[in-house]
Structures are given as structure tokens and as C-alpha cells.
Protein backbone atom coordinates (compact mmCIF):
# COMPACT_ATOMS: atom_id res chain seq x y z
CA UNK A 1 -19.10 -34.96 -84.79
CA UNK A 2 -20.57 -33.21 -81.63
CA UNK A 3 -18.92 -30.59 -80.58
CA UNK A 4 -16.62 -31.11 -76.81
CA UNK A 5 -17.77 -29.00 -73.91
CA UNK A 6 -15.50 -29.81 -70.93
CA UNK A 7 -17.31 -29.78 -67.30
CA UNK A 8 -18.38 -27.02 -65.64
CA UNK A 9 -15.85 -25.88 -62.54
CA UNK A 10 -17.54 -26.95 -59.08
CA UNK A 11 -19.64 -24.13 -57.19
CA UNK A 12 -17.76 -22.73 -54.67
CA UNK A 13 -19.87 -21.15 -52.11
CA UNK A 14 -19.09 -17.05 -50.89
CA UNK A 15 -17.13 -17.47 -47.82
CA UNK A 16 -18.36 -16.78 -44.38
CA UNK A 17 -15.91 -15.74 -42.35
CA UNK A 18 -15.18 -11.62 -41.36
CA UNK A 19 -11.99 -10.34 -43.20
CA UNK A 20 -9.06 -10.03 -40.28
CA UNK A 21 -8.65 -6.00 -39.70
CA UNK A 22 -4.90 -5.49 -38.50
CA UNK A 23 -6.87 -3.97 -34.88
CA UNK A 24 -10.15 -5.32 -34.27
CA UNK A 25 -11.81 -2.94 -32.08
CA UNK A 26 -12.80 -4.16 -28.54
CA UNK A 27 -15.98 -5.88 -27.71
CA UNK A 28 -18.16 -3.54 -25.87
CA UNK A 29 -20.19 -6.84 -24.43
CA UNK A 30 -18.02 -9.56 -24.31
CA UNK A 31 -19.94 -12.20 -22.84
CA UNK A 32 -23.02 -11.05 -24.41
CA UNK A 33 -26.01 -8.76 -23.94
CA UNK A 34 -28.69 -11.04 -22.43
CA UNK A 35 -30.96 -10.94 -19.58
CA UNK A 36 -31.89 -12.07 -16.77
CA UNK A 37 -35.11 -13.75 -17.45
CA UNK A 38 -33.27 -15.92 -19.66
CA UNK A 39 -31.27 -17.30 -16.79
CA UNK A 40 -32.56 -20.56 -15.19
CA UNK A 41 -34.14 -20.40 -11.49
CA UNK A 42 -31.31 -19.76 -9.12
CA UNK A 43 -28.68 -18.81 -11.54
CA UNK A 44 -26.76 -15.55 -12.88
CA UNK A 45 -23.58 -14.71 -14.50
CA UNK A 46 -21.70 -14.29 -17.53
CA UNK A 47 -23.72 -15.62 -20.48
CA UNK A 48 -26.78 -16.00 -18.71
CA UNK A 49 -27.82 -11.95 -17.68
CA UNK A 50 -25.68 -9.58 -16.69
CA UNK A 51 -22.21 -10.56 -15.65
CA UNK A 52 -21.67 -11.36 -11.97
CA UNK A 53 -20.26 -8.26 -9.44
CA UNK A 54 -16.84 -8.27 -8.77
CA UNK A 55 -14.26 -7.93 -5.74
CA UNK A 56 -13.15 -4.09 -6.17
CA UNK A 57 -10.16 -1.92 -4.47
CA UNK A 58 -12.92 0.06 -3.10
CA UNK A 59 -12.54 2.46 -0.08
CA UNK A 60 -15.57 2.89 2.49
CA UNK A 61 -15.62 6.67 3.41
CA UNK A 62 -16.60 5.78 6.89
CA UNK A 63 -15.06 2.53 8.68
CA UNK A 64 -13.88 1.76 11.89
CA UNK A 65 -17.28 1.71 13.75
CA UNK A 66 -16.73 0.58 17.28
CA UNK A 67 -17.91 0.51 21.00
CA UNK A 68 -16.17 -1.08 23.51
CA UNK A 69 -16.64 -1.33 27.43
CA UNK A 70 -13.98 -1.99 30.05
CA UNK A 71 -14.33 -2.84 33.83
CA UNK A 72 -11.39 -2.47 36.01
CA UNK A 73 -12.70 -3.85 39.84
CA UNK A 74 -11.84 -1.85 42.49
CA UNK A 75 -13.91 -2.95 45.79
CA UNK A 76 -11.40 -1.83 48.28
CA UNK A 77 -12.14 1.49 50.19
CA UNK A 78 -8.87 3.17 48.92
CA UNK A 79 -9.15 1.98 45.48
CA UNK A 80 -10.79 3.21 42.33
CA UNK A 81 -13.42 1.08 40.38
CA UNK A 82 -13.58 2.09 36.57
CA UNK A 83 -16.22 1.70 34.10
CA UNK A 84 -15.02 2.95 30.97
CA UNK A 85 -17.13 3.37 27.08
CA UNK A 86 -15.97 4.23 24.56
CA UNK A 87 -17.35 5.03 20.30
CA UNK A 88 -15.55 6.28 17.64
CA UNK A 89 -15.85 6.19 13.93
CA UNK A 90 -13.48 6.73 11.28
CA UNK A 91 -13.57 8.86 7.82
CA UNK A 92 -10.87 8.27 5.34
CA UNK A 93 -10.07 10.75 2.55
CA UNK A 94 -8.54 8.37 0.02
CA UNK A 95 -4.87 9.51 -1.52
CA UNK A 96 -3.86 12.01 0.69
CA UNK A 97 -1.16 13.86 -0.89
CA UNK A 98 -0.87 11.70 -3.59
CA UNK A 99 0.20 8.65 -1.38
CA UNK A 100 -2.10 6.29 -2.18
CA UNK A 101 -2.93 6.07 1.41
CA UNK A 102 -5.83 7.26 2.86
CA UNK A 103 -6.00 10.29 5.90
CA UNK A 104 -8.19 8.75 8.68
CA UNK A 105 -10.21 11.57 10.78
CA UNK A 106 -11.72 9.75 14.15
CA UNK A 107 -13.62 11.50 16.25
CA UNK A 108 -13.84 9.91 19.92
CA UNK A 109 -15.65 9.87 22.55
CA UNK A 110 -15.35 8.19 26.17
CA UNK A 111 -17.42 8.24 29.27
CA UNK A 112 -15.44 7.25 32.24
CA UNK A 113 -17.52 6.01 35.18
CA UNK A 114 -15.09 6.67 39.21
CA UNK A 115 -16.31 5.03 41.98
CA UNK A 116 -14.09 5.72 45.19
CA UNK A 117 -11.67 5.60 46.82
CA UNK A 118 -13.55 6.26 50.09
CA UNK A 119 -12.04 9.60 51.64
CA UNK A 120 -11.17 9.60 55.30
CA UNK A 121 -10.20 12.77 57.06
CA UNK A 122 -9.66 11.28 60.88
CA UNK A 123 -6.74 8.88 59.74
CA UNK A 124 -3.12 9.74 59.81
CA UNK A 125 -2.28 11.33 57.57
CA UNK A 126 -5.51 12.11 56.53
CA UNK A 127 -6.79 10.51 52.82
CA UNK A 128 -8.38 13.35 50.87
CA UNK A 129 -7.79 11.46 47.67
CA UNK A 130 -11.06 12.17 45.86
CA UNK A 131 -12.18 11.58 42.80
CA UNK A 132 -15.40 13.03 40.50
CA UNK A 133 -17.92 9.77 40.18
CA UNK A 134 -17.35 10.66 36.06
CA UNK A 135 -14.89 12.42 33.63
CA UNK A 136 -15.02 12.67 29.84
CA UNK A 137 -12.25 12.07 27.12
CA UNK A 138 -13.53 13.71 23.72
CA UNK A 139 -11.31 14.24 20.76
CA UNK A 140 -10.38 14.10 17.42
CA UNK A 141 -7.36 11.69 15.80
CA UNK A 142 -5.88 11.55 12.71
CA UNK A 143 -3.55 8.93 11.50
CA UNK A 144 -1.68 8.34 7.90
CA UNK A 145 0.57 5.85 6.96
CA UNK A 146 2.72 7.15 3.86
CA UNK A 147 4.75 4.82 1.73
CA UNK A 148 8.37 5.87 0.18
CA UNK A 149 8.18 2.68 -1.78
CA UNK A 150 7.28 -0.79 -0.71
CA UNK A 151 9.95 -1.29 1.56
CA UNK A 152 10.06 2.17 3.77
CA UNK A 153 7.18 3.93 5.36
CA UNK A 154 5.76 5.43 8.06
CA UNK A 155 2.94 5.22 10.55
CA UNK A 156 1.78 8.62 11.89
CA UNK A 157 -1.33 9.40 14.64
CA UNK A 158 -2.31 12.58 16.26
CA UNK A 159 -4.81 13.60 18.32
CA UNK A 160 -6.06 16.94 20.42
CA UNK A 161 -8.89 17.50 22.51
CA UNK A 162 -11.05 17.79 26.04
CA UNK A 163 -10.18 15.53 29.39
CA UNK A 164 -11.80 16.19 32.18
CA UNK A 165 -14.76 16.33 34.52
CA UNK A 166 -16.67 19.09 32.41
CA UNK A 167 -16.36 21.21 35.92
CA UNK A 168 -13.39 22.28 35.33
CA UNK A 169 -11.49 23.96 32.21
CA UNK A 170 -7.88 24.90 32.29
CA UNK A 171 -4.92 24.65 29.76
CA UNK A 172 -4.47 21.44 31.32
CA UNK A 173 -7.52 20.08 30.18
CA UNK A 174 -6.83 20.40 26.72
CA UNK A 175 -4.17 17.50 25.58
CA UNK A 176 -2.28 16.63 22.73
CA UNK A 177 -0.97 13.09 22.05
CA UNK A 178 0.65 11.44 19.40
CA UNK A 179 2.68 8.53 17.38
CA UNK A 180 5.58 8.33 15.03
CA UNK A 181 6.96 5.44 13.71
CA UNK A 182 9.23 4.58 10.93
CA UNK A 183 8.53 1.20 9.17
CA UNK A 184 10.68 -0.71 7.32
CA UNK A 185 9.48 -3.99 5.81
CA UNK A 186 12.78 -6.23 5.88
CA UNK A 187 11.26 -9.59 4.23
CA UNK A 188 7.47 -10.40 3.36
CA UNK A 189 6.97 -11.67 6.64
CA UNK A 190 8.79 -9.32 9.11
CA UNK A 191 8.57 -5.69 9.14
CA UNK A 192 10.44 -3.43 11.71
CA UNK A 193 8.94 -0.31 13.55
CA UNK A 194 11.03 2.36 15.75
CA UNK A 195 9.62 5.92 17.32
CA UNK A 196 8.17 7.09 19.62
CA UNK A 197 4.56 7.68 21.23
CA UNK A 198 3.65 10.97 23.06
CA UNK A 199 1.48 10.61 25.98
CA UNK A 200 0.78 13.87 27.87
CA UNK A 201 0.19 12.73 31.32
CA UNK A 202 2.20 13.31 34.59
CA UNK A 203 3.86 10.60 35.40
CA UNK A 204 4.81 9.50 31.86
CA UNK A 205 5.24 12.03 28.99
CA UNK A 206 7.13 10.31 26.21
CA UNK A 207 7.78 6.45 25.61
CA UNK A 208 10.05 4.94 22.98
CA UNK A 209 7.68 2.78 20.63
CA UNK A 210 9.10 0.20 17.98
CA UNK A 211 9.17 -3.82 17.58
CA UNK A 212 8.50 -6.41 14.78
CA UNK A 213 5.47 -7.45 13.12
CA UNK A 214 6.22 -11.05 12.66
CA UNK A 215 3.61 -13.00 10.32
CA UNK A 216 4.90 -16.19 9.55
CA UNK A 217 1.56 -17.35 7.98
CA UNK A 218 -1.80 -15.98 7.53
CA UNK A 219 -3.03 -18.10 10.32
CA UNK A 220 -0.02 -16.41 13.02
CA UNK A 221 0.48 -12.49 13.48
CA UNK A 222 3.06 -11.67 16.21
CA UNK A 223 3.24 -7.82 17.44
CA UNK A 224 6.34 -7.70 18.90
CA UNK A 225 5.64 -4.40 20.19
CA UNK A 226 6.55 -1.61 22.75
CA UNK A 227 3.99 0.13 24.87
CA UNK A 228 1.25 -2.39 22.94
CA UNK A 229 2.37 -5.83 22.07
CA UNK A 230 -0.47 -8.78 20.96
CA UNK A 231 0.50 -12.32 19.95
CA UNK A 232 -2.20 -13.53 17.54
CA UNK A 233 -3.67 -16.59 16.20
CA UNK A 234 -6.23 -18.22 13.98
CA UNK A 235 -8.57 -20.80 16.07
CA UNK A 236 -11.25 -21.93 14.13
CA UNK A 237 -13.98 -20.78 11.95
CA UNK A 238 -18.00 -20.87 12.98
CA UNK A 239 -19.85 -20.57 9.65
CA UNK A 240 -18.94 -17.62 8.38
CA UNK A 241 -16.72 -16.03 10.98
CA UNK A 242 -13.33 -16.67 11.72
CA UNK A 243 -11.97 -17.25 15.63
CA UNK A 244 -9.04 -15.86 16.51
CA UNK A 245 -6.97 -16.14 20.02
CA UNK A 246 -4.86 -13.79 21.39
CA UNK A 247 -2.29 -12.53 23.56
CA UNK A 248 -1.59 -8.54 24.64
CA UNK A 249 -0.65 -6.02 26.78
CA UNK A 250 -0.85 -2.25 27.45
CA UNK A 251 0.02 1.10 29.79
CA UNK A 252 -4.00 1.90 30.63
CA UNK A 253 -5.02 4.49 32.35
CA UNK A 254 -5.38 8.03 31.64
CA UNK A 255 -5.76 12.04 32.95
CA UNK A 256 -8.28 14.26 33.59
CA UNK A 257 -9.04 17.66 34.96
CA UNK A 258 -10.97 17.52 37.48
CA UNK A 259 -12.97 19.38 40.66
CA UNK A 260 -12.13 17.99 44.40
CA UNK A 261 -14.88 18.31 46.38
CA UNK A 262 -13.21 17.25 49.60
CA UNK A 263 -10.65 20.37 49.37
CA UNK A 264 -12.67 22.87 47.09
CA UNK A 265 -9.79 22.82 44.76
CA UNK A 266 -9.14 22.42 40.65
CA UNK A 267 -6.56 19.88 39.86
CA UNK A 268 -5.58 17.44 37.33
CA UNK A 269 -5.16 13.76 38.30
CA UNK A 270 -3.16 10.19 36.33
CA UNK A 271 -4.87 7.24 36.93
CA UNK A 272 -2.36 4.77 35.72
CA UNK A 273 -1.40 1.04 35.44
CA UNK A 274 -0.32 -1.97 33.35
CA UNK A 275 -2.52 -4.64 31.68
CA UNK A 276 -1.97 -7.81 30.95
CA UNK A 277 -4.36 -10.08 28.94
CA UNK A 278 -6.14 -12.96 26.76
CA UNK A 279 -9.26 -12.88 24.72
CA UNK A 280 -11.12 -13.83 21.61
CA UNK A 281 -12.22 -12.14 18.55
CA UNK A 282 -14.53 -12.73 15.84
CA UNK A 283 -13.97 -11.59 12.31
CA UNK A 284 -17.14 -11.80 10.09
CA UNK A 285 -17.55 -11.85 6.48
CA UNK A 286 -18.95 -8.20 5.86
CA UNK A 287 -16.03 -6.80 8.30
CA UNK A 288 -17.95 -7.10 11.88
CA UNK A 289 -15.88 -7.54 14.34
CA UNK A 290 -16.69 -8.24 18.04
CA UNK A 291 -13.98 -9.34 20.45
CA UNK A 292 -13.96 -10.12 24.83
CA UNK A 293 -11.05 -10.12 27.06
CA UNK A 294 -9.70 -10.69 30.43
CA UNK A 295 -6.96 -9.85 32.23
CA UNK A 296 -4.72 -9.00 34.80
CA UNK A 297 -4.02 -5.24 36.28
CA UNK A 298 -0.62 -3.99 38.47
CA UNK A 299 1.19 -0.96 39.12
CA UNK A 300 -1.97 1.04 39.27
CA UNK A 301 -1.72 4.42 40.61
CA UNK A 302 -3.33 7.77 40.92
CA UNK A 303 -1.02 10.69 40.90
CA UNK A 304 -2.31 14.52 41.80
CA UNK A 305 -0.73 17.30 39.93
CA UNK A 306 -1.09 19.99 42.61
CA UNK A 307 -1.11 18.11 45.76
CA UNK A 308 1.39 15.51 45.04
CA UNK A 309 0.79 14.31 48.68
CA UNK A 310 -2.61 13.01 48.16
CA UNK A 311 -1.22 10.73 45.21
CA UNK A 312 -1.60 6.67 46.36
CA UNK A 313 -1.15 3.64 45.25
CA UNK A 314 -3.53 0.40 44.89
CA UNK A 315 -3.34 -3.35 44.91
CA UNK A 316 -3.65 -5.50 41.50
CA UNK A 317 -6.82 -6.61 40.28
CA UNK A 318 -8.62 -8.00 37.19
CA UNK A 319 -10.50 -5.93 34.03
CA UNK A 320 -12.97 -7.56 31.89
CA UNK A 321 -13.76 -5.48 28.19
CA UNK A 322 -15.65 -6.40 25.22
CA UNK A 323 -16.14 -4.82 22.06
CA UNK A 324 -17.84 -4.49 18.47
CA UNK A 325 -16.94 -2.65 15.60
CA UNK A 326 -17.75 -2.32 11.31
């Protein structure tokens, strides 16, 4: 008989799949090492080159770029008409103290353009309320805004530095000014502020400060706000920039140091009043920003520290300002 040989067992191939590792290690490239010339015309991203940049929590060391110009008419002959500039930029230190905030440093300048009032030493009483045809504002602020935890804060600006006519230097000229506010963010959408703001002038040395920020939507932002309240909302968007409208309000004005001419005297003088106004703003992509306004000016003043008696008053009028900033 022949002798029985049973079949052979199938061929099983080696396998091809990596043996699990209880941690794999993580993938240094994970959607591949490849370049760019591989990409088609027009094209880059993951698996085709280099992956695409991303959308950081980045910090720019210098922000806050801006010049802005305001016109308050004054065509009367006991009035004052006011051309003011203004540039500053901003440095933040990132952290400060640990806060995850940043410190903001802003140096400022402004030029401050006087013309009139017309003095006129025959009337009775005499007007001898003159004014330099220019004074200066230069100084440095600094503003933080610590967090407790998300739902208490605080909102914190100095400043210190030069006012006046750069004819005349006295303790005077130097000011110091300031904001405190504690903040206290009651629901997403509503957040409360209370302090105060220190102004340093003559007439007015200390306001209370505090509202709500009300921002029902990203489209609506309501700054319910004492000395500086703005009502805010989206328009309409022109390529790449967004159109907002708005709604505001301000104490304007300021004080200065200054050299009268007409009496041969140093003094220091307020030039004060109340704005009322609406304008537009632009908010491009990058973070330019570039905003006009109009509006309505009362209770203007302008108040002499040594010879109270010169101190007058003036009738409303309009301003006009327009701005830019990065």
C-alpha cells in the first residue's frame, strides 16, 4: 500500500500590524512631514506642507496706537476756540504680579491750540480774560485691571505729569489724576462698576464713577456709565471692517498753567464743559480702528485760579473729532 501523508497546513503569512505598547509615545509630526512644493497651486495646510498658522493668546508689547483731533468752535469775541491733538501709545508688560493681566504704560502727549477770547480793557468791568494761543498736556498713565476670580475685579488708571503753557512752571503745573473702580461681573451679560475718578482741576476735584456694562449681544454694548457713558451698536460691515454706531458723553475740558500777558502775571486756568455726542467707528480686521464724531457742547467755562474775577462763562456750541488708532 502507499503510505498516507495528510495535507500540508495552509501558509499563513507574518502579520503586519505594530504590536500595541501599553503608551505609545506621541507623534512628533502628526499630520506628516511634507512640503510645500508638494502642495497644489494655491493651497497649504495640514497634509499638504507645513500645517497652517494658528489663532494664538498672544500679547502685542506695544498697542493702543492712536491720534485723534478735536475742534470745539468758538467764533464769539468772549469765547475760546479749541483745537486739540492728541498721540499716545501703549506698552503692556504681560502678568503683572502674577495676575494674568497685563500693566499698560502710555505715554501722552497733547497740543492744545487757544484762540481768544478777545480782551477788552475799556468795558465795565474790564475783560482781561486772556489766554496763551497754545498749552501742552504731556504725561505718563498706567492702568491694570486685576482679577480676584472671574466674578470680582478691579479697574485701576494713574497718571502724573506737565500742563501748561511751557512759560510757566510751578507745583501747579505738575498734576496727578486717577481711577478706581471695583468690578463685579453679576451675570455674563451685565457687569457692575463703582469708584471714583480723580481729576485735579479747580472747579472739580473728585467725581464718583460707577454704572453697568450691559451687553445683551455681541452686536449691542451699553456703558451705563458716570462721568463717560456710550451706548453702542453694530451697523453693518464694509468688506472687511465692521460699522458700528454710537451714543456718548463726557466732562471735557482741562487745566493748564499758564502766562497772562494782559496782567504780567503766572496763573493756572479750567477750561471746562459737557459734551454730548454721536459718531461712527470702524473696526478692521488687523485691529485699525478709525472713528468721527459730532456733537453738542454746554456749560463751558473758564475759571482763573488767582484772579477768580476774570473767570467767565460762554454760550453752547458744537465740536467735531476724529480719530485712528492700532
Amino acid at each position: 500500500t502507499q503510505p498516507y501523508y495528510g495535507q500540508p497546513a495552509p501558509y499563513v503569512a507574518p502579520g503586519t500590524t505594530y504590536p500595541s505598547y501599553p503608551q505609545q509615545p506621541p507623534a512628533m509630526f502628526p499630520s506628516g512631514l511634507g512640503s510645500p512644493g508638494n502642495c497644489p497651486p494655491g493651497t497649504w495646510g495640514p497634509n499638504c506642507g507645513w500645517a497652517s498658522p494658528q489663532q494664538g493668546p498672544y500679547l502685542r508689547l506695544f498697542s493702543d496706537l492712536q491720534v485723534r483731533y478735536t475742534w470745539v468752535n468758538g467764533n464769539e469775541a468772549r469765547e475760546v476756540d479749541i483745537n486739540d491733538i492728541e498721540g499716545r501709545a501703549t506698552m503692556n508688560i504681560p502678568n503683572f504680579f502674577h495676575s494674568g493681566q497685563p500693566l499698560r504704560i502710555s505715554p501722552v502727549f497733547g497740543y492744545h491750540m487757544l484762540q481768544g477770547p478777545v480782551t477788552d480793557p475799556t468795558a465795565t468791568p474790564p475783560f482781561l480774560a486772556d489766554l496763551p494761543s497754545q498749552v501742552y498736556s504731556i504725561y505718563g498713565e498706567v492702568g491694570w485691571d486685576p482679577r480676584l476670580n472671574p466674578q470680582f475685579g478691579a479697574e485701576l488708571t494713574a497718571s502724573v505729569g506737565l500742563f501748561s503753557d511751557l512759560q510757566t512752571f510751578t507745583t501747579d503745573s505738575i498734576r496727578i489724576q486717577g481711577t478706581g473702580l471695583a468690578v463685579l461681573n453679576f451675570t455674563p451679560t451685565i457687569t457692575l462698576k463703582a469708584g471714583v475718578t480723580y481729576l485735579d482741576r479747580l472747579r472739580v476735584k473728585l467725581l464718583p464713577a460707577g454704572g453697568i456694562l450691559w451687553q445683551p449681544n455681541p452686536q449691542t454694548r451699553f456703558d451705563i456709565y458716570f462721568p463717560k457713558p456710550k451706548l453702542a451698536r453694530y451697523w453693518t460691515t464694509l468688506g472687511n471692517t465692521d460699522v458700528w454706531w454710537y451714543l456718548g458723553g463726557e466732562y471735557g475740558g482741562g487745566s493748564w498753567t499758564i502766562e497772562r500777558f494782559a496782567t504780567g502775571t503766572t496763573d493756572q486756568v479750567d477750561i471746562n464743559d459737557i459734551r454730548a455726542y454721536g459718531g461712527l467707528e470702524w473696526v478692521g480686521f488687523r485691529g485699525l480702528t478709525a472713528f468721527v464724531e459730532g456733537g453738542y457742547v454746554f456749560e463751558r467755562e473758564v475759571i482763573f485760579r488767582r484772579a477768580p474775577a476774570d473767570s467767565f462763562d460762554m454760550t453752547d456750541t458744537f465740536m467735531v473729532r476724529g480719530g485712528l488708532s492700532f
